[in-house]
C-alpha atoms as a PDB file:
ATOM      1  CA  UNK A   1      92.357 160.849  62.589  1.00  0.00           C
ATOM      2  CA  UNK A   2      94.311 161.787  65.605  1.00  0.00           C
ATOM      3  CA  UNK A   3      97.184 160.454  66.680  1.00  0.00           C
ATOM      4  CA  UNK A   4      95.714 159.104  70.263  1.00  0.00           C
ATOM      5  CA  UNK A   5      92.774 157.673  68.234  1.00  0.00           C
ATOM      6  CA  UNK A   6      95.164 155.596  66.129  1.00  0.00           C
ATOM      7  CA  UNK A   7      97.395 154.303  68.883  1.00  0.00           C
ATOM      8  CA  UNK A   8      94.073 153.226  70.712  1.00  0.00           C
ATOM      9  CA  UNK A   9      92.484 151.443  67.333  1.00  0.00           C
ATOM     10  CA  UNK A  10      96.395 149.781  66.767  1.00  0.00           C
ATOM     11  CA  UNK A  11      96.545 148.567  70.195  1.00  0.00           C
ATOM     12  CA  UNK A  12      92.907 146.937  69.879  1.00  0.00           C
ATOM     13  CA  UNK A  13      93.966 145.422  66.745  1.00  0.00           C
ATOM     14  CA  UNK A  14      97.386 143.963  68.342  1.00  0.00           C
ATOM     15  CA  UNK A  15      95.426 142.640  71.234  1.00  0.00           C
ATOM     16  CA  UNK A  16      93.266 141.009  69.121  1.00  0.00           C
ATOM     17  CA  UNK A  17      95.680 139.274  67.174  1.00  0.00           C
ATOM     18  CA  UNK A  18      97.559 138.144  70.200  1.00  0.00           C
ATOM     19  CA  UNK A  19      93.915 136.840  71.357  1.00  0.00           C
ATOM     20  CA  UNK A  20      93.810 134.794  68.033  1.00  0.00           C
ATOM     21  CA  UNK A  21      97.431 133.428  68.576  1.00  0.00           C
ATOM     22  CA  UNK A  22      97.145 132.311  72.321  1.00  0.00           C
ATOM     23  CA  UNK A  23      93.511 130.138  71.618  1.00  0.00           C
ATOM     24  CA  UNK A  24      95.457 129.016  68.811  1.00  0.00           C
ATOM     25  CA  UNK A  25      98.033 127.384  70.667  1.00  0.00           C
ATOM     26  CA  UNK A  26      96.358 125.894  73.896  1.00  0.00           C
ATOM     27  CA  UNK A  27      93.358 123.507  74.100  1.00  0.00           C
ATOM     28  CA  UNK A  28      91.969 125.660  77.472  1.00  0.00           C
ATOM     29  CA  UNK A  29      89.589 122.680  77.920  1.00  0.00           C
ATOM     30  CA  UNK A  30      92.243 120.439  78.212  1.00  0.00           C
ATOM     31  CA  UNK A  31      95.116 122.653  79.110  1.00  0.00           C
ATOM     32  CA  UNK A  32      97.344 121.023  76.577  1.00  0.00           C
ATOM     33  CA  UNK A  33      99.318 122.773  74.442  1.00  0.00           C
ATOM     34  CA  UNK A  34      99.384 122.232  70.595  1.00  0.00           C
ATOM     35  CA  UNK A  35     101.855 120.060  69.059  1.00  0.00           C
ATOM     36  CA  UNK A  36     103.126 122.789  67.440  1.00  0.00           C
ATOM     37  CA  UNK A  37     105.077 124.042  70.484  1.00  0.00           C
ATOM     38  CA  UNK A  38     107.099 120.505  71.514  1.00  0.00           C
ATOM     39  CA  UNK A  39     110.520 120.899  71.154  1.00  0.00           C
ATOM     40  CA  UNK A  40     113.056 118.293  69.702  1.00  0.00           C
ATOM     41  CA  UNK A  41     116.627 118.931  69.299  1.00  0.00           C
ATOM     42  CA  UNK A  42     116.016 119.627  66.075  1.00  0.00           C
ATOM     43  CA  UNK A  43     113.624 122.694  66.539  1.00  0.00           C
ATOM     44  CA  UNK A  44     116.147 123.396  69.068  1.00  0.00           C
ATOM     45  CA  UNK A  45     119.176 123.324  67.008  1.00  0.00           C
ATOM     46  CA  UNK A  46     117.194 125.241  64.523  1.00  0.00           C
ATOM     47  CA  UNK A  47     116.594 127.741  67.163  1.00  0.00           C
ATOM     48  CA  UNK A  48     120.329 128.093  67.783  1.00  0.00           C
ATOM     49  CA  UNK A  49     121.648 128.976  64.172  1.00  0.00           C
ATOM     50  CA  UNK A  50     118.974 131.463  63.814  1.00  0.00           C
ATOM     51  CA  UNK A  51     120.791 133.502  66.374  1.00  0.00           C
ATOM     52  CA  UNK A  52     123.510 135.815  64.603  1.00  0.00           C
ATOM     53  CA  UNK A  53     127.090 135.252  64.622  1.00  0.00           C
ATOM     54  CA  UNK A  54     128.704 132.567  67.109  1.00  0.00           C
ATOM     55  CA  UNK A  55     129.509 130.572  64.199  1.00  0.00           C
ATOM     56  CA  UNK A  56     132.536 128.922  66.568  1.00  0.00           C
ATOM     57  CA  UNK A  57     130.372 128.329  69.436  1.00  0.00           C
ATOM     58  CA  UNK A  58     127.361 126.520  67.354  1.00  0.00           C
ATOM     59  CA  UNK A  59     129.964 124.107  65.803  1.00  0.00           C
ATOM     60  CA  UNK A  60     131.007 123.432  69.292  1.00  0.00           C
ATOM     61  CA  UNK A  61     127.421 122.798  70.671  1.00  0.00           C
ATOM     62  CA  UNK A  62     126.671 120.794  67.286  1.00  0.00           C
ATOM     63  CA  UNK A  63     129.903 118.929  68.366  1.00  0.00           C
ATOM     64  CA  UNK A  64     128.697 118.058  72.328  1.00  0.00           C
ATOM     65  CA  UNK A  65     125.332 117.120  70.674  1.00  0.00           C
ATOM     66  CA  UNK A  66     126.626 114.379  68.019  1.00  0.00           C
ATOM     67  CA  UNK A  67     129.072 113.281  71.334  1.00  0.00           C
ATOM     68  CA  UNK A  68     126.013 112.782  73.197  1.00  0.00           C
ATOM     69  CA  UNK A  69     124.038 111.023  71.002  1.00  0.00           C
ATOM     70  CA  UNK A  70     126.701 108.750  69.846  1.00  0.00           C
ATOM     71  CA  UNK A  71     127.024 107.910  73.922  1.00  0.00           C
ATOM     72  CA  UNK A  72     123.646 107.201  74.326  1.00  0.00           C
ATOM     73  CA  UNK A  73     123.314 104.685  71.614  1.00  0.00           C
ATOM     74  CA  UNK A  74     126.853 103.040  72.432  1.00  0.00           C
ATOM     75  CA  UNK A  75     124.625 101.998  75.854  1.00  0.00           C
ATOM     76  CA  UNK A  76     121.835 100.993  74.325  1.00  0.00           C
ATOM     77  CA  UNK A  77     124.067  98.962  72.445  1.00  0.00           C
ATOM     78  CA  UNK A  78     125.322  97.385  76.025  1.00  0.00           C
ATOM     79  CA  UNK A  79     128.330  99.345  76.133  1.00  0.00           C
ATOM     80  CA  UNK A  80     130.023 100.545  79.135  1.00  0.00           C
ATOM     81  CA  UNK A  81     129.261 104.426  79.746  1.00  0.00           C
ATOM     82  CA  UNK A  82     131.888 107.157  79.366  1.00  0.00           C
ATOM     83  CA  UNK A  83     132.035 109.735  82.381  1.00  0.00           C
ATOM     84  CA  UNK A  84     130.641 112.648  80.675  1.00  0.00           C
ATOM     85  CA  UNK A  85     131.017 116.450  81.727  1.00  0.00           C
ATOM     86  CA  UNK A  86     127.785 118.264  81.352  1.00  0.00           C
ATOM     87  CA  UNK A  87     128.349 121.684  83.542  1.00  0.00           C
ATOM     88  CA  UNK A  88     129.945 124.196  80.945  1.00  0.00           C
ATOM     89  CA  UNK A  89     131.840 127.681  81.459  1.00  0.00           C
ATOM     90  CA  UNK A  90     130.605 129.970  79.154  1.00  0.00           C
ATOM     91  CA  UNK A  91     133.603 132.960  78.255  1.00  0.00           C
ATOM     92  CA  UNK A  92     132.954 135.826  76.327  1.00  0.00           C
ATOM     93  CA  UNK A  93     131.932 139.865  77.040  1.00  0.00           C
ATOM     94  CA  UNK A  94     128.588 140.793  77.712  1.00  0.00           C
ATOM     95  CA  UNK A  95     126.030 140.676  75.248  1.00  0.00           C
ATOM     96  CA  UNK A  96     127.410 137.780  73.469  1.00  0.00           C
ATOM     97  CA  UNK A  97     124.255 135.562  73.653  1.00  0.00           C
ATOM     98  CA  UNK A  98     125.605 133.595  76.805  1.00  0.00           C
ATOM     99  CA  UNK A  99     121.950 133.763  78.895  1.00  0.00           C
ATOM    100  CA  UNK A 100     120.134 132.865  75.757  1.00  0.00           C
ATOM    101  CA  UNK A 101     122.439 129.558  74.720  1.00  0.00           C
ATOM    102  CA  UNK A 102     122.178 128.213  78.197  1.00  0.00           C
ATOM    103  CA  UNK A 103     118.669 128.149  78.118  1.00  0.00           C
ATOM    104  CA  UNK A 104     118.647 126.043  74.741  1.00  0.00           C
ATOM    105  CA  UNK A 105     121.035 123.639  76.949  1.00  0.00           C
ATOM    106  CA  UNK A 106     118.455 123.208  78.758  1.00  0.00           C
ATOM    107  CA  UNK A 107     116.164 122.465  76.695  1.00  0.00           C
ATOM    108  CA  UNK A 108     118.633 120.105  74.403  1.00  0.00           C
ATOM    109  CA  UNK A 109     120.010 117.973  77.397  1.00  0.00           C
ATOM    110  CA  UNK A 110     115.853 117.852  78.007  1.00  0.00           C
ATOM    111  CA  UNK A 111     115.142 116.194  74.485  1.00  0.00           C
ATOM    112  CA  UNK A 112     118.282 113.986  74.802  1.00  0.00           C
ATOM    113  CA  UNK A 113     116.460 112.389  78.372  1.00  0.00           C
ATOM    114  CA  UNK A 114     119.260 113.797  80.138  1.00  0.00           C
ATOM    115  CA  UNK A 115     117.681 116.667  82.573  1.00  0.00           C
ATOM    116  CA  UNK A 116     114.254 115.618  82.896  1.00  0.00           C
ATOM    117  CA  UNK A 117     112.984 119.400  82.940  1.00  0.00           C
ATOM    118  CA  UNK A 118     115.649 121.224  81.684  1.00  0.00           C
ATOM    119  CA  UNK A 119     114.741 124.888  83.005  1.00  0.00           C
ATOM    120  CA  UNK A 120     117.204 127.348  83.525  1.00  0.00           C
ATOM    121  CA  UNK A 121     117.540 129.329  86.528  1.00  0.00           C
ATOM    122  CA  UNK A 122     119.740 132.692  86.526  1.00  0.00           C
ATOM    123  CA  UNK A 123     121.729 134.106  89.073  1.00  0.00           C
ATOM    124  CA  UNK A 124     124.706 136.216  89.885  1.00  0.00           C
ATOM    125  CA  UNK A 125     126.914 136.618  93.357  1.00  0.00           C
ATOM    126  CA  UNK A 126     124.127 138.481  94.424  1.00  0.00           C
ATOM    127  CA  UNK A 127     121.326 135.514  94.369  1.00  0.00           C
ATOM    128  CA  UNK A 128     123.699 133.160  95.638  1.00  0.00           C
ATOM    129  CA  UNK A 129     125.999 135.066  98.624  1.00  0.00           C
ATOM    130  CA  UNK A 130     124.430 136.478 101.671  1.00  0.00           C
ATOM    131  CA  UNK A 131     125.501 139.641 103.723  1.00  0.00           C
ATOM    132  CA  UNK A 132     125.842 137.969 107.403  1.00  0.00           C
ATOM    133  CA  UNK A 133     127.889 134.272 108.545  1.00  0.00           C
ATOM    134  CA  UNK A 134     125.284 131.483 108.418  1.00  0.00           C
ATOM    135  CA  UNK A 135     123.181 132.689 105.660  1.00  0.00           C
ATOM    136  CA  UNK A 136     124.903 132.114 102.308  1.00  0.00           C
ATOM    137  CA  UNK A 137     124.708 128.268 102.371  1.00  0.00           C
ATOM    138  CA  UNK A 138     121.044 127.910 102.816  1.00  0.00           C
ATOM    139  CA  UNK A 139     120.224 130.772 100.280  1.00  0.00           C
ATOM    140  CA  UNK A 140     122.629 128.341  97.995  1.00  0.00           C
ATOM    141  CA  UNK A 141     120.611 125.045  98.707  1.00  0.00           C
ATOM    142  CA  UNK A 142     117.571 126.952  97.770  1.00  0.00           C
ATOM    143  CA  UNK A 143     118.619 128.230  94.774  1.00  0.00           C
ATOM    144  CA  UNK A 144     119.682 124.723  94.133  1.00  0.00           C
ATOM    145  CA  UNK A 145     116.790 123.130  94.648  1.00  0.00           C
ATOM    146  CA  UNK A 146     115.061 125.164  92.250  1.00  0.00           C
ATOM    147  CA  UNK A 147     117.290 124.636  89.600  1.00  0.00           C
ATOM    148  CA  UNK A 148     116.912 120.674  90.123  1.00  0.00           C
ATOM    149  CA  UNK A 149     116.590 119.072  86.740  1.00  0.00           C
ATOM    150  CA  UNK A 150     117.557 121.823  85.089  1.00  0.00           C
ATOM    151  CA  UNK A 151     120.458 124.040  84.587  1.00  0.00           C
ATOM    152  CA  UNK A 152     121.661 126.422  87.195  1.00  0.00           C
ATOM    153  CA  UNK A 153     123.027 129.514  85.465  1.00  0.00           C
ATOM    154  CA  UNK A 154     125.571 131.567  87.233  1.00  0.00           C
ATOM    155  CA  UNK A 155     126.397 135.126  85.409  1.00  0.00           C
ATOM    156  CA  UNK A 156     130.057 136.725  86.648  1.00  0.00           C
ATOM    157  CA  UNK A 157     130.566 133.613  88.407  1.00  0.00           C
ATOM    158  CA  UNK A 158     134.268 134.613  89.329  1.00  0.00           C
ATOM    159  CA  UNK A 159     132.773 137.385  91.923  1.00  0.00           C
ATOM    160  CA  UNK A 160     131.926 134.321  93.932  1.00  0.00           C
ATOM    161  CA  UNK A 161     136.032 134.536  94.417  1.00  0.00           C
ATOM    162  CA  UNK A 162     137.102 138.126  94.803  1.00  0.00           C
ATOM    163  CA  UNK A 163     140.555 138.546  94.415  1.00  0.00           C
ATOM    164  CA  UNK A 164     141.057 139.875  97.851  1.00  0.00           C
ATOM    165  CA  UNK A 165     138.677 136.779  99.355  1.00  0.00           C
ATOM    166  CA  UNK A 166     139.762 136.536 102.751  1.00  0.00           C
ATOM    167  CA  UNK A 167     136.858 137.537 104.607  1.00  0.00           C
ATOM    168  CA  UNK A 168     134.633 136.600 101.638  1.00  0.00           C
ATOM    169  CA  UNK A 169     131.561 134.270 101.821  1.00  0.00           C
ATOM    170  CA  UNK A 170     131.723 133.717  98.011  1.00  0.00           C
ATOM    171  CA  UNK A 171     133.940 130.775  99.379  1.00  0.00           C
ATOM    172  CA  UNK A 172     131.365 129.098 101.188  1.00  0.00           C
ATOM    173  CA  UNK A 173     128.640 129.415  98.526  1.00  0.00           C
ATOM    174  CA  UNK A 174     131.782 127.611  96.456  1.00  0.00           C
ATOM    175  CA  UNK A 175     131.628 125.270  98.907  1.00  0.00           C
ATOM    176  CA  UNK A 176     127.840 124.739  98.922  1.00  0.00           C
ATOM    177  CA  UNK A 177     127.522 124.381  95.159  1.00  0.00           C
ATOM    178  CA  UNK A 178     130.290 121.781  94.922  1.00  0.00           C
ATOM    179  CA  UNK A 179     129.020 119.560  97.627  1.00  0.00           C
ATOM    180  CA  UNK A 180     125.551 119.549  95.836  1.00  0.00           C
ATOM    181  CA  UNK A 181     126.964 118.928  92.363  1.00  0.00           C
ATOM    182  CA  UNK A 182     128.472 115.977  93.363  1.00  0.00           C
ATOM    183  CA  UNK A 183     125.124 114.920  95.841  1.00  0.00           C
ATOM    184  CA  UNK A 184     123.017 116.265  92.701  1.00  0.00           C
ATOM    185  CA  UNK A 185     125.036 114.784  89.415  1.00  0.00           C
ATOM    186  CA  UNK A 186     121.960 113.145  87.599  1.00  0.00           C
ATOM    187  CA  UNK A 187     120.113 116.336  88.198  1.00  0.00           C
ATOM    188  CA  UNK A 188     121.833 119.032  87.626  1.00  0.00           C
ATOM    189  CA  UNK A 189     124.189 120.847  85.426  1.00  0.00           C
ATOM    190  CA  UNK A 190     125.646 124.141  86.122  1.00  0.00           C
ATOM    191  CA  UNK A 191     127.308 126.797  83.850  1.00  0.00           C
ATOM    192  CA  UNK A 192     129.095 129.241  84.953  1.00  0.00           C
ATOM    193  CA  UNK A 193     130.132 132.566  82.578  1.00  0.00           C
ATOM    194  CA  UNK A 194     131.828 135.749  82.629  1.00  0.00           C
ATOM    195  CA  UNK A 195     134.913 137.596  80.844  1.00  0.00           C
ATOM    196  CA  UNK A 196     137.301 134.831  80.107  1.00  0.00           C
ATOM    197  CA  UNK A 197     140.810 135.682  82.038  1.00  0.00           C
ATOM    198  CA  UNK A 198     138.364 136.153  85.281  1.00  0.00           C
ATOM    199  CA  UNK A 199     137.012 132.904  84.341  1.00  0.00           C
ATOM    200  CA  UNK A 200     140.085 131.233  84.052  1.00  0.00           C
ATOM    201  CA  UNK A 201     141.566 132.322  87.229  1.00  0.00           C
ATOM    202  CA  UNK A 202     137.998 131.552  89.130  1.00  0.00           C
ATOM    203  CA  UNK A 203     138.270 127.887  87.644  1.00  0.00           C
ATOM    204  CA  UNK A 204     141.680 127.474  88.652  1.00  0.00           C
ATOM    205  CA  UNK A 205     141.648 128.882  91.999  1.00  0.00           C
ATOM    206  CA  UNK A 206     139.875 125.478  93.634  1.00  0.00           C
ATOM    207  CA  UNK A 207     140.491 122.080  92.486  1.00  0.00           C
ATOM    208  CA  UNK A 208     136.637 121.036  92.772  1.00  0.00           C
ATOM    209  CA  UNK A 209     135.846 123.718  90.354  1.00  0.00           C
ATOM    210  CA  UNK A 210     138.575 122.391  87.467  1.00  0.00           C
ATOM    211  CA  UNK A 211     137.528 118.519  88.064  1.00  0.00           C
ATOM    212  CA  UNK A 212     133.789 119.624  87.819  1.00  0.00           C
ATOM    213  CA  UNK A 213     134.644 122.071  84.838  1.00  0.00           C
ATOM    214  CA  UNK A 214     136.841 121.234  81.911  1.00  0.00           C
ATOM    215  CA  UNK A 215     134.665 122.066  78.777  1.00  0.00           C
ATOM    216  CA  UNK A 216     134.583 125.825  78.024  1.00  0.00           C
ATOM    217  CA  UNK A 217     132.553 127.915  75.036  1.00  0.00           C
ATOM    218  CA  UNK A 218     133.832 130.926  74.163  1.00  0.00           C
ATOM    219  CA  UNK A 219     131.448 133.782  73.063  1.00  0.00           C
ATOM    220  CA  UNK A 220     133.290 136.404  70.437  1.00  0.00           C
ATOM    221  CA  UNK A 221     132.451 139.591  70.292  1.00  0.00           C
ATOM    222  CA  UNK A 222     129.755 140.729  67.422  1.00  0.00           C
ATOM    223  CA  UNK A 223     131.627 141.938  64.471  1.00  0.00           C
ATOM    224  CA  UNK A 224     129.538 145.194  62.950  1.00  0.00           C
ATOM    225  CA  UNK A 225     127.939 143.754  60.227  1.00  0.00           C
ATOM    226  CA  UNK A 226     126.542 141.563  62.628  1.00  0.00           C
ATOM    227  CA  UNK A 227     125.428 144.138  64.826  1.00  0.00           C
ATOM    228  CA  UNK A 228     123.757 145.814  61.844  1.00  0.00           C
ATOM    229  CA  UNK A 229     121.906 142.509  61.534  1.00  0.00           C
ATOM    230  CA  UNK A 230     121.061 142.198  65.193  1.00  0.00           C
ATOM    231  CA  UNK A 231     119.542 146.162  64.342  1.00  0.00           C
ATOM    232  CA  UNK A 232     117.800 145.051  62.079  1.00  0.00           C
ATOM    233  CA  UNK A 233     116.508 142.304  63.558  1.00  0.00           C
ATOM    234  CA  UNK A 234     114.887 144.547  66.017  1.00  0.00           C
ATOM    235  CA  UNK A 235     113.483 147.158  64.038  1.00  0.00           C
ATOM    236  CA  UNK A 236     111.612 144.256  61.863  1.00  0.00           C
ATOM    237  CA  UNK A 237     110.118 142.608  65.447  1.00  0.00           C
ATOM    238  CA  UNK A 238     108.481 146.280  66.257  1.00  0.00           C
ATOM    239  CA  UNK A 239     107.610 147.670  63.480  1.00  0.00           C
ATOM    240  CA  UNK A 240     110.493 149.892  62.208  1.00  0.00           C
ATOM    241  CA  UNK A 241     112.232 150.072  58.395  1.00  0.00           C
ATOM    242  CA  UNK A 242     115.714 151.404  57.895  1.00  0.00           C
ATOM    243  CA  UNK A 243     116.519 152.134  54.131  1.00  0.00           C
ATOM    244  CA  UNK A 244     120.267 151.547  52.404  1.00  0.00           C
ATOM    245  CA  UNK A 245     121.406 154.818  53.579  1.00  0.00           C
ATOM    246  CA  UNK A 246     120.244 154.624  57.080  1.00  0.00           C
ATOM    247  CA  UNK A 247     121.472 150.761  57.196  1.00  0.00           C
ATOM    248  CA  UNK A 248     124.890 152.352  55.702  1.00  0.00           C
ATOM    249  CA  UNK A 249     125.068 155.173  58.381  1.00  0.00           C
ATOM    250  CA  UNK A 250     124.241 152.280  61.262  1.00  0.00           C
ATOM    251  CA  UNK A 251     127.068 150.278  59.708  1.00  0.00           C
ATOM    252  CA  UNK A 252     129.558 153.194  59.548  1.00  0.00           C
ATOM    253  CA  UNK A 253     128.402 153.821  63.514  1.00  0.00           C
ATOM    254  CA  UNK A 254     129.026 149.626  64.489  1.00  0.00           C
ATOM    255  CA  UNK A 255     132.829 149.584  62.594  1.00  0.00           C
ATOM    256  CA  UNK A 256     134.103 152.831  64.779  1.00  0.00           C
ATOM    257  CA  UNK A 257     132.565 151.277  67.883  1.00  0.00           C
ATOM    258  CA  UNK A 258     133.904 147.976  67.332  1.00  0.00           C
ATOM    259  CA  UNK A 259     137.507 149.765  66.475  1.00  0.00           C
ATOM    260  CA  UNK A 260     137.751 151.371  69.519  1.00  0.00           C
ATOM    261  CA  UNK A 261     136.008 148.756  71.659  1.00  0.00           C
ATOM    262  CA  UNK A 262     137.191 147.927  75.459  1.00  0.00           C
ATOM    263  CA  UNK A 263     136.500 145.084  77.712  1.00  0.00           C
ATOM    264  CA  UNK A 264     133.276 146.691  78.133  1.00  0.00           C
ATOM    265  CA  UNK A 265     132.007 146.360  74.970  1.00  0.00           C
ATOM    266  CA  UNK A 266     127.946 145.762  74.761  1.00  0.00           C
ATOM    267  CA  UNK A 267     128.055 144.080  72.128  1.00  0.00           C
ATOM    268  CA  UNK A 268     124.337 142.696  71.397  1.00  0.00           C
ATOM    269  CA  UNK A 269     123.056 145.407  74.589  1.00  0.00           C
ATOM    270  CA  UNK A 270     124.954 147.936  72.369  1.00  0.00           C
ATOM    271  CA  UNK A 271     122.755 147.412  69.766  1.00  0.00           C
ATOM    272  CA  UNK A 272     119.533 146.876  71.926  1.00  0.00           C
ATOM    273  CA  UNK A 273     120.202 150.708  73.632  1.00  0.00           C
ATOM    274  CA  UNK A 274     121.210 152.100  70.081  1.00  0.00           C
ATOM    275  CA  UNK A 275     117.659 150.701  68.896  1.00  0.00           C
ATOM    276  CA  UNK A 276     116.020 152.406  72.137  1.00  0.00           C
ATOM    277  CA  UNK A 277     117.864 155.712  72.016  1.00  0.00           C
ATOM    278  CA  UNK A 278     117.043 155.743  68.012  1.00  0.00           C
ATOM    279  CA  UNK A 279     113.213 155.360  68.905  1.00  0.00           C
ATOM    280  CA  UNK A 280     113.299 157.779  71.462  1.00  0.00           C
ATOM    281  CA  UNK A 281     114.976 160.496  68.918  1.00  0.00           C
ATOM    282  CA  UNK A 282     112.337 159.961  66.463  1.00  0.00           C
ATOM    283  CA  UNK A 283     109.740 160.345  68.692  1.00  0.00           C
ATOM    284  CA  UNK A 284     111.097 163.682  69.909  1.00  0.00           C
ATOM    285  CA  UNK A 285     111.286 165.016  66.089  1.00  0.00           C
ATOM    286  CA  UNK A 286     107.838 163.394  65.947  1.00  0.00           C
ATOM    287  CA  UNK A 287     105.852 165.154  68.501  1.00  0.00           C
ATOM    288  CA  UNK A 288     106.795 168.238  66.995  1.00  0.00           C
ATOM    289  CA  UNK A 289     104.834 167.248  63.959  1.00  0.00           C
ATOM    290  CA  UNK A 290     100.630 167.754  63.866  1.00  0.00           C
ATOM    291  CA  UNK A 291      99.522 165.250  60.989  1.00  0.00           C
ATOM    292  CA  UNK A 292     101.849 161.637  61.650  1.00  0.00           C
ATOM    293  CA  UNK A 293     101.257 159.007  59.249  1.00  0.00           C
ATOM    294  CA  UNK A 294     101.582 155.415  59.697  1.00  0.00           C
ATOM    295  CA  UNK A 295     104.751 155.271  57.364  1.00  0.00           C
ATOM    296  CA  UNK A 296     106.603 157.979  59.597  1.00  0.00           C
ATOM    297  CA  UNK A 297     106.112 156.366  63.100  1.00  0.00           C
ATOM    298  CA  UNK A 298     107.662 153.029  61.065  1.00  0.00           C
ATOM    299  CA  UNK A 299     110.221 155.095  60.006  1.00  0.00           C
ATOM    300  CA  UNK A 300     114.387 155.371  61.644  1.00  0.00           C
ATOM    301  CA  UNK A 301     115.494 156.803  58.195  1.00  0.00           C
ATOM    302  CA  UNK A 302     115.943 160.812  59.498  1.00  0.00           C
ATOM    303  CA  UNK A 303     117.291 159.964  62.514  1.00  0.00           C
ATOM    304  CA  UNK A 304     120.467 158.246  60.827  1.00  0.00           C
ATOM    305  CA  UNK A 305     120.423 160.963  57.638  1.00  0.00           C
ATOM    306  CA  UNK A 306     121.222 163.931  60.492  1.00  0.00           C
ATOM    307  CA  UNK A 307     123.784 161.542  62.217  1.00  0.00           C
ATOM    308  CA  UNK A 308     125.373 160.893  58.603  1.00  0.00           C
ATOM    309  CA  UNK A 309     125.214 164.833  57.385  1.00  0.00           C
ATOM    310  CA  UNK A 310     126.322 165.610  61.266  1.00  0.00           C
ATOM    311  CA  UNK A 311     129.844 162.808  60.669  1.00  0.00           C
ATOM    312  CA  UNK A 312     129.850 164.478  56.964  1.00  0.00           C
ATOM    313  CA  UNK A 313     130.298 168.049  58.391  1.00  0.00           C
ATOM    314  CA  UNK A 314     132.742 166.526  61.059  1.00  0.00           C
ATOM    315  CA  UNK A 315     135.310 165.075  59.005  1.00  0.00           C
ATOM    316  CA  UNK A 316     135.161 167.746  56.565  1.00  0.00           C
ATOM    317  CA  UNK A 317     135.761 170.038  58.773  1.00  0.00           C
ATOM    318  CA  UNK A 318     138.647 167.753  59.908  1.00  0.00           C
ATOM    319  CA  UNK A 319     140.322 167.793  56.458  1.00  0.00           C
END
């Protein structure tokens, strides 16, 4: 069988699978989904510690969660409320899993009854500050109307306040978002993230921002073994097998980038464009190849025995 004839009969069989799946799921008479698909913290939480590493940070969401609940019942209970701060700053490098946990915000403040959506819009300076005077507040009260009942996430947030800011109109979409937090407190919660001494100084540079932000996650960088899993973890969603001496190789690869890593660092995007530029290899060495089998287009293990021979050769030469 050729090659084109397979991918063609394996993309059939995918889309019929995925056919399967989605009637599975939906009632299309109805339009209601299954009950399979509602969410409760629980599913949610569960959600959460599947994710590798952040060990720190799910403690710390576990923590906000039991503080939550506890509030909600001391009310019940007649109690008087306790002012509670729902926006978050998210700190850490990128790739850390920061877009990802504010979405399951989202959907946890949802299931507690506290957003009554519990979406999550993204955005970055870009989304938020315009290029001429007059146009970076109402592209802010859009963006904030979207996001009502939600969360509003802001990536980088401190490029809203440059450090040379003078003639900056990061100030007045500051300004905008404030005003609206405060107008938009039952419906809305914002988190704002980035690396976290720019954080720190964005926070402190307006008194609006540290009243309206005092509880902070921090996102630490993956430690290689970790990455290794986060490889893994991809190879097994498309299709792809490493054996112990390609797993061993990728290891080796993770602990000398982590050693020598900068503020920069990719961290879970270092292991997604490893992944991609692995695939892409293999597919080279591939092509040259008449007869492919199913078990060598699952197959990373040659890609990461050259790299290991390659580093052998290298630091023998070395000594």
């Amino acid at each position: 069988m050729s090659y084109s004839k397979w991918l063609q009969l394996e993309i059939d069989r995918e889309l019929k699978e995925l056919k399967k799946e989605i009637f599975k799921n939906h009632n299309f008479k109805t339009g209601i989904q299954s009950n399979n698909d509602i969410d409760t913290v629980d599913t949610i939480l569960e959600e959460l510690n599947n994710l590798i590493g952040l060990k720190q940070l799910k403690e710390e969401i576990n923590s906000l969660i039991n503080f939550l609940n506890i509030q909600q019942k001391r009310q019940q209970q007649g109690f008087p409320s306790v002012p509670i701060t729902l926006h978050l700053v998210f700190c850490g490098s990128p790739g850390t899993g920061k877009t990802t946990v504010a979405r399951l915000i989202g959907k946890i403040y949802r299931e507690l009854g506290i957003l009554k959506k519990g979406h999550c819009i993204e955005t970055d300076r870009s989304g938020m500050v315009a290029e001429y005077i007059g146009q970076t507040a109402p592209k802010v009260e859009k963006l904030l109307e979207s996001a009502l009942d939600g969360v509003l996430f802001i990536d980088e947030a401190y490029t809203l306040k440059p450090l040379d800011s003078a003639k900056d109109f990061g100030q007045e979409a500051i300004d905008t978002l404030l005003k609206r937090m405060e107008d938009y407190r039952d419906r809305l919660v914002v988190i704002v993230a980035g690396y976290p001494d720019e954080m720190s100084r964005f926070i402190e540079s307006n008194p609006g921002l540290q009243s309206r932000f005092t509880r902070y996650f921090h996102f630490e960088d993956y430690q290689p073994d970790e990455l290794l899993a986060i490889f893994e973890k991809i190879c097994d969603s498309n299709h792809y097998q490493l054996n112990a001496e390609a797993k061993t190789a990728l290891l080796n690869k993770f602990q000398d980038l982590y050693k020598n890593r900068d503020k920069n660092f990719g961290n879970g995007r270092l292991a997604r464009n490893l992944f991609e530029k692995t695939i892409e290899k293999q597919a080279n060495r591939l092509a040259k190849i008449s007869d492919i089998n199913k078990k060598m287009m699952t197959s990373l293990n040659s890609e990461f025995r050259v790299q290991s021979s390659a580093n052998a050769v290298k630091t023998k030469t070395q000594l």
